[in-house]
C-alpha atoms as a PDB file:
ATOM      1  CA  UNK A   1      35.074  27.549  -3.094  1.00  0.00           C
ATOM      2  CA  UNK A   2      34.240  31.183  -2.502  1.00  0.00           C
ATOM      3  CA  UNK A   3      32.687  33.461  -5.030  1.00  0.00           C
ATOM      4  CA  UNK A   4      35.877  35.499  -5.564  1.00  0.00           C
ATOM      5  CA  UNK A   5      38.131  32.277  -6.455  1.00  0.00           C
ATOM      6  CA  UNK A   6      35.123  30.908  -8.693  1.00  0.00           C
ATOM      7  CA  UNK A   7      34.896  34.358 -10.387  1.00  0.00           C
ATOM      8  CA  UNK A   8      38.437  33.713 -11.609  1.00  0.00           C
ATOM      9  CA  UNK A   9      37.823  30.342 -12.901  1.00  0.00           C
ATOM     10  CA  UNK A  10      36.206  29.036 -16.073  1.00  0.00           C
ATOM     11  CA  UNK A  11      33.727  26.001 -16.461  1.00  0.00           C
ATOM     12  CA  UNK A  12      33.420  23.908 -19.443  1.00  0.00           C
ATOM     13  CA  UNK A  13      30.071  22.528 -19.385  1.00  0.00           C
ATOM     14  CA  UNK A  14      30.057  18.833 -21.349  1.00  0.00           C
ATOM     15  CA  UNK A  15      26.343  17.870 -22.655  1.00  0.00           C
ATOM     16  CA  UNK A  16      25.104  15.129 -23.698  1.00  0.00           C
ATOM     17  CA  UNK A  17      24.175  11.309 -23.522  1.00  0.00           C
ATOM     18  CA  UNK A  18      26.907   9.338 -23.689  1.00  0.00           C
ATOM     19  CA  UNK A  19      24.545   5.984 -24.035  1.00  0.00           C
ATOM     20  CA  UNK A  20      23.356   8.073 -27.226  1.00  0.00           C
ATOM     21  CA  UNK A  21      27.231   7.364 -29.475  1.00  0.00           C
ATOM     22  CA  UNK A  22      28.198  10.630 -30.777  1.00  0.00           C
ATOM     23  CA  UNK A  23      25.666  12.654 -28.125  1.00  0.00           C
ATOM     24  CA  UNK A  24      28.713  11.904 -25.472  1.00  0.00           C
ATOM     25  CA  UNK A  25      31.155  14.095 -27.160  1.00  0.00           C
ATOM     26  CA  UNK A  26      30.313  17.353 -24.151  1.00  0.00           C
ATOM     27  CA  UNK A  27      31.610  14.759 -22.197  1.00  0.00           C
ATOM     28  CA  UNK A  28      34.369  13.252 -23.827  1.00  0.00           C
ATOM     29  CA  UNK A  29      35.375  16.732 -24.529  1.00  0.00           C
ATOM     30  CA  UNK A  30      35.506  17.444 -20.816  1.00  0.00           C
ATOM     31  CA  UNK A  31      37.816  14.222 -19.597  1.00  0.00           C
ATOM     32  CA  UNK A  32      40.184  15.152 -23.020  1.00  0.00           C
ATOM     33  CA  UNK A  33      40.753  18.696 -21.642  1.00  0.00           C
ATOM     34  CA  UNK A  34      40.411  17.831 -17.551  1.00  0.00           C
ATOM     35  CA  UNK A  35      43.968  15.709 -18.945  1.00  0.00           C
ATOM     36  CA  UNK A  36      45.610  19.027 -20.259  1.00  0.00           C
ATOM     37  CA  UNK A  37      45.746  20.006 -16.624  1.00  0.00           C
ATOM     38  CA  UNK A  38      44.972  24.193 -17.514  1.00  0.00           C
ATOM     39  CA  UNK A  39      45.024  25.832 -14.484  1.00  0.00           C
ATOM     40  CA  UNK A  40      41.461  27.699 -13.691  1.00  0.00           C
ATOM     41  CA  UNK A  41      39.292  24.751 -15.768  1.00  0.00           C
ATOM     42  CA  UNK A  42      36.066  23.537 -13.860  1.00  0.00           C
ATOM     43  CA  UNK A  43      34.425  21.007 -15.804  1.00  0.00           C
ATOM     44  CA  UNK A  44      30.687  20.116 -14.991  1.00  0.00           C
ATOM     45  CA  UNK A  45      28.874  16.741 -17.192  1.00  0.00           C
ATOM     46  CA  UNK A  46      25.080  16.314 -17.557  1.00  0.00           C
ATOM     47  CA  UNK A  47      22.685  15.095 -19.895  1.00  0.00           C
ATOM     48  CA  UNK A  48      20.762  18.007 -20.387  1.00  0.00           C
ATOM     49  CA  UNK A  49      20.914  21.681 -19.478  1.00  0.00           C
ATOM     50  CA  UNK A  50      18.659  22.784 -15.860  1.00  0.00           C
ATOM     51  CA  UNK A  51      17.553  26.621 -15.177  1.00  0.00           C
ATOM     52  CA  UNK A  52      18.450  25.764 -11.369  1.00  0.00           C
ATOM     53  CA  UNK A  53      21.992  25.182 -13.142  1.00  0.00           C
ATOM     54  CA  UNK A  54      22.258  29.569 -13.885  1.00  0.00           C
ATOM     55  CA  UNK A  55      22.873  30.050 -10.397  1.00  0.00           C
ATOM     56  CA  UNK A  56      25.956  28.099 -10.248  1.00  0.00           C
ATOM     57  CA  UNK A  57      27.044  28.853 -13.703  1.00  0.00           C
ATOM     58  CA  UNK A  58      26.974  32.621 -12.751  1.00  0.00           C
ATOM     59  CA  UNK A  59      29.628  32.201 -10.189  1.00  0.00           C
ATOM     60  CA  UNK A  60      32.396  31.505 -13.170  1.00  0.00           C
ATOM     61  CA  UNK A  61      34.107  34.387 -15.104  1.00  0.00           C
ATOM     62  CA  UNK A  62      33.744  32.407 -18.472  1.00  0.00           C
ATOM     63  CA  UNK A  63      31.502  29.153 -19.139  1.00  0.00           C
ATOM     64  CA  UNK A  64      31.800  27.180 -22.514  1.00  0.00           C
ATOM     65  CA  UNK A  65      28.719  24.845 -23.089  1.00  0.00           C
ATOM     66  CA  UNK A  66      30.213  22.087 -25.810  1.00  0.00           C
ATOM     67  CA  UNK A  67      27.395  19.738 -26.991  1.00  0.00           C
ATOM     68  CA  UNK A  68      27.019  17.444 -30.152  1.00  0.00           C
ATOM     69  CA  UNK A  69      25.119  19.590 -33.300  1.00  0.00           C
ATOM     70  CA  UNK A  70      23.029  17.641 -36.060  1.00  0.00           C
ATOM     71  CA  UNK A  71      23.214  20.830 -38.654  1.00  0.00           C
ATOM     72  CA  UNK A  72      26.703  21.009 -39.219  1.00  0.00           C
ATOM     73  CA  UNK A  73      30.087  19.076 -39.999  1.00  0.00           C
ATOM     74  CA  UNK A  74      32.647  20.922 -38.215  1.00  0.00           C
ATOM     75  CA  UNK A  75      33.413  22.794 -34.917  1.00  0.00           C
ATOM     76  CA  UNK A  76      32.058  26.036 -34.233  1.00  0.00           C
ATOM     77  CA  UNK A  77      33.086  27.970 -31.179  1.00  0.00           C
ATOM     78  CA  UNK A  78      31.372  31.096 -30.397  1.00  0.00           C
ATOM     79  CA  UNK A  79      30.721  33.680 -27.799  1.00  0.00           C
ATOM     80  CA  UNK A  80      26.826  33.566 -26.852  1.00  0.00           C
ATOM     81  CA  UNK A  81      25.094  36.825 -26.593  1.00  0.00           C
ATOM     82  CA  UNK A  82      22.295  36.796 -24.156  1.00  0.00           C
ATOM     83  CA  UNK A  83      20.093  39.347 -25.501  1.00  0.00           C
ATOM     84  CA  UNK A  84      20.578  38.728 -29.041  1.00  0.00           C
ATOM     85  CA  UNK A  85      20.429  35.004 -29.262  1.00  0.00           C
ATOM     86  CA  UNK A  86      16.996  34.344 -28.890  1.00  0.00           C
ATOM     87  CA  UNK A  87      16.622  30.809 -26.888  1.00  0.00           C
ATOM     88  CA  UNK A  88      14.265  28.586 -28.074  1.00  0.00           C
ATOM     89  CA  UNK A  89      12.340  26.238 -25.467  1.00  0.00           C
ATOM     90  CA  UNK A  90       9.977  23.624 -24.728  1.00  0.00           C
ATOM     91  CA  UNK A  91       8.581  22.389 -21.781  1.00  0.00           C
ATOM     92  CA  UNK A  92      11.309  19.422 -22.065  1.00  0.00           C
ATOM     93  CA  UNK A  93      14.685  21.251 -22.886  1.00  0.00           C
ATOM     94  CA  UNK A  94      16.395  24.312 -22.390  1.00  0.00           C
ATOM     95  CA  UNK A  95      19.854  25.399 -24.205  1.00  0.00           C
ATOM     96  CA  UNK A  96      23.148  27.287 -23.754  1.00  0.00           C
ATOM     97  CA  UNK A  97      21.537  30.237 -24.861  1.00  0.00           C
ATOM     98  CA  UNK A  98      18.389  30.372 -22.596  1.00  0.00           C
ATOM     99  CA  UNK A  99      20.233  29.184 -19.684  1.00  0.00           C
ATOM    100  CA  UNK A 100      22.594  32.192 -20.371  1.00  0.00           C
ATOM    101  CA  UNK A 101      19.990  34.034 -20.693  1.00  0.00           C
ATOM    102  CA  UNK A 102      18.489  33.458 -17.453  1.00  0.00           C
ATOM    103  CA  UNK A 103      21.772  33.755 -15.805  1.00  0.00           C
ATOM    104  CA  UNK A 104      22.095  37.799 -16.845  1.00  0.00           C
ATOM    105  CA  UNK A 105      18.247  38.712 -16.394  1.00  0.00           C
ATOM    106  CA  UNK A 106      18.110  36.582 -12.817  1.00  0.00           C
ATOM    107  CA  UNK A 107      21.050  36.965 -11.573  1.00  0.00           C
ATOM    108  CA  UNK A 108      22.497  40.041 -13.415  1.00  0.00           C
ATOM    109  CA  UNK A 109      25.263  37.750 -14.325  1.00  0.00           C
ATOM    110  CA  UNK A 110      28.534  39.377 -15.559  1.00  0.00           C
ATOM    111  CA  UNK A 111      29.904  35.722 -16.534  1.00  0.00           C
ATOM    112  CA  UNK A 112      30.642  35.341 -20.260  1.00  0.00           C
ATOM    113  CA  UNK A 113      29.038  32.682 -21.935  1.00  0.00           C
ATOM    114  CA  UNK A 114      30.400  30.113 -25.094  1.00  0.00           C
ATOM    115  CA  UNK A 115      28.944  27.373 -26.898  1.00  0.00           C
ATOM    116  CA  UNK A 116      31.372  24.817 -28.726  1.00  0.00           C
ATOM    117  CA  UNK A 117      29.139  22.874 -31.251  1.00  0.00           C
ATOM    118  CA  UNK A 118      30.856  19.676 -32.627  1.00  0.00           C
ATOM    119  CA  UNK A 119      29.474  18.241 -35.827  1.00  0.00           C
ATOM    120  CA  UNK A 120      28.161  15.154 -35.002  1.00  0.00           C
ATOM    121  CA  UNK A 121      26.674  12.148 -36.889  1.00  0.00           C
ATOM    122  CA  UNK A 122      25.886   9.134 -34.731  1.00  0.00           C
ATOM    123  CA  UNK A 123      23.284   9.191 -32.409  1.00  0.00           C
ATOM    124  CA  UNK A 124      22.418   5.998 -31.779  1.00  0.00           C
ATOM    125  CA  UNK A 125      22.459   3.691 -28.999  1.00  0.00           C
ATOM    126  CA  UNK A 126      25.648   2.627 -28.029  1.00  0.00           C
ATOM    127  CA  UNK A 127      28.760   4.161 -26.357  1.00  0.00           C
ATOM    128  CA  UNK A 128      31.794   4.622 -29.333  1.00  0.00           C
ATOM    129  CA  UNK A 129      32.060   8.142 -30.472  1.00  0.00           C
ATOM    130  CA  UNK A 130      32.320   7.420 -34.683  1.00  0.00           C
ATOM    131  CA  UNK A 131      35.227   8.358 -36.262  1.00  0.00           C
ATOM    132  CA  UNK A 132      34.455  11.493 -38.249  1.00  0.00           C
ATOM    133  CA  UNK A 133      33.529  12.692 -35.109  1.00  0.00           C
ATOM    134  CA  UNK A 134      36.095  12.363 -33.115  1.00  0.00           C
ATOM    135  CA  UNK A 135      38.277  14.485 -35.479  1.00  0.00           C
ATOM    136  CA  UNK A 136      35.981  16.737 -34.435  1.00  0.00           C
ATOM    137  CA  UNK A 137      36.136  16.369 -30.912  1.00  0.00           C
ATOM    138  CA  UNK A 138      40.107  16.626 -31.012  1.00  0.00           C
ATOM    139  CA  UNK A 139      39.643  19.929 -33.290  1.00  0.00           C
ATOM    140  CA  UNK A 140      37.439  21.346 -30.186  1.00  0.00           C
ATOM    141  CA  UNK A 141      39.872  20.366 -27.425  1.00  0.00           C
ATOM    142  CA  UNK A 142      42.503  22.202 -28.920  1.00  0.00           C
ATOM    143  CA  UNK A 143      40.265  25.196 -30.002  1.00  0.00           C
ATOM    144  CA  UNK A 144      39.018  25.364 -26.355  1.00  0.00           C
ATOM    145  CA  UNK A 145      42.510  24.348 -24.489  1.00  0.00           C
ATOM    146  CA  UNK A 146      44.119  27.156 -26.642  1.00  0.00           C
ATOM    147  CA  UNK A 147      41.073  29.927 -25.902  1.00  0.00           C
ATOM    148  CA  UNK A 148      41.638  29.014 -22.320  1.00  0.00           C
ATOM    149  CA  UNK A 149      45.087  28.914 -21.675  1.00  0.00           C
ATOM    150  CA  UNK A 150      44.901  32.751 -23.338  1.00  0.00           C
ATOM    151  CA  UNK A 151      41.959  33.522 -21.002  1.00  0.00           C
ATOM    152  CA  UNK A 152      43.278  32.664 -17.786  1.00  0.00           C
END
């Protein structure tokens, strides 16, 4: 795809182990809204978050990270700011907002970046999504599928 037909286009970025129960809602999220057919959705699912992963992320007009969140119940989607949300790290794991982050001081990126948190509760082994949580995910799928379909 060339850089002008990407730079139209938004990716929703699922994280997330789906061995790990509710940790597999980024991607769950992903194959719910890849069925809702939008027109301009790319949808990329990983485990975890890579810096090599700013380069290609920086070719979208909008990218949504949606991942599972421990400290709350419910669904928050917000726009990520860069140079005010300051990214934590570790030698082990980088998130939306460092990744982001990287993208605009790198690659002067003008792409705007998301994060969908779902309140999650499970995360142990195993590969059902509990129940409580996939209210949640069905909450996000609209949130996002709505956001989209008015950011096209």
């Amino acid at each position: 795809m060339s850089d002008s037909l990407a730079k139209e286009k938004i990716c929703v970025v699922g994280i997330g182990n789906s061995l790990r129960s509710d940790d597999g809602v980024g991607a769950l999220v992903c194959k719910l809204l890849e069925a809702e057919n939008i027109p301009g959705l790319e949808f990329i699912v990983t485990q975890q978050l890579d810096p090599a992963m700013a380069d290609d992320l920086n070719s979208f007009k909008k990218v949504v990270f949606v991942d599972a969140a421990i400290d709350t119940n419910a669904v928050i989607f917000r726009q990520l700011e860069p140079a005010a949300d300051i990214p934590s790290a570790s030698s082990h794991h980088i998130n939306a907002a460092m990744l982001a982050s990287l993208a605009v001081k790198i690659y002067d990126s003008k792409t705007s970046f998301w994060l969908c948190s779902i309140g999650a509760h499970d995360f142990e082994m195993g590969e059902n999504i509990s129940e409580s949580t996939i209210q949640n995910v069905l909450e996000a799928v609209t949130i996002i599928a709505k956001w989209a379909r008015e950011n096209d």
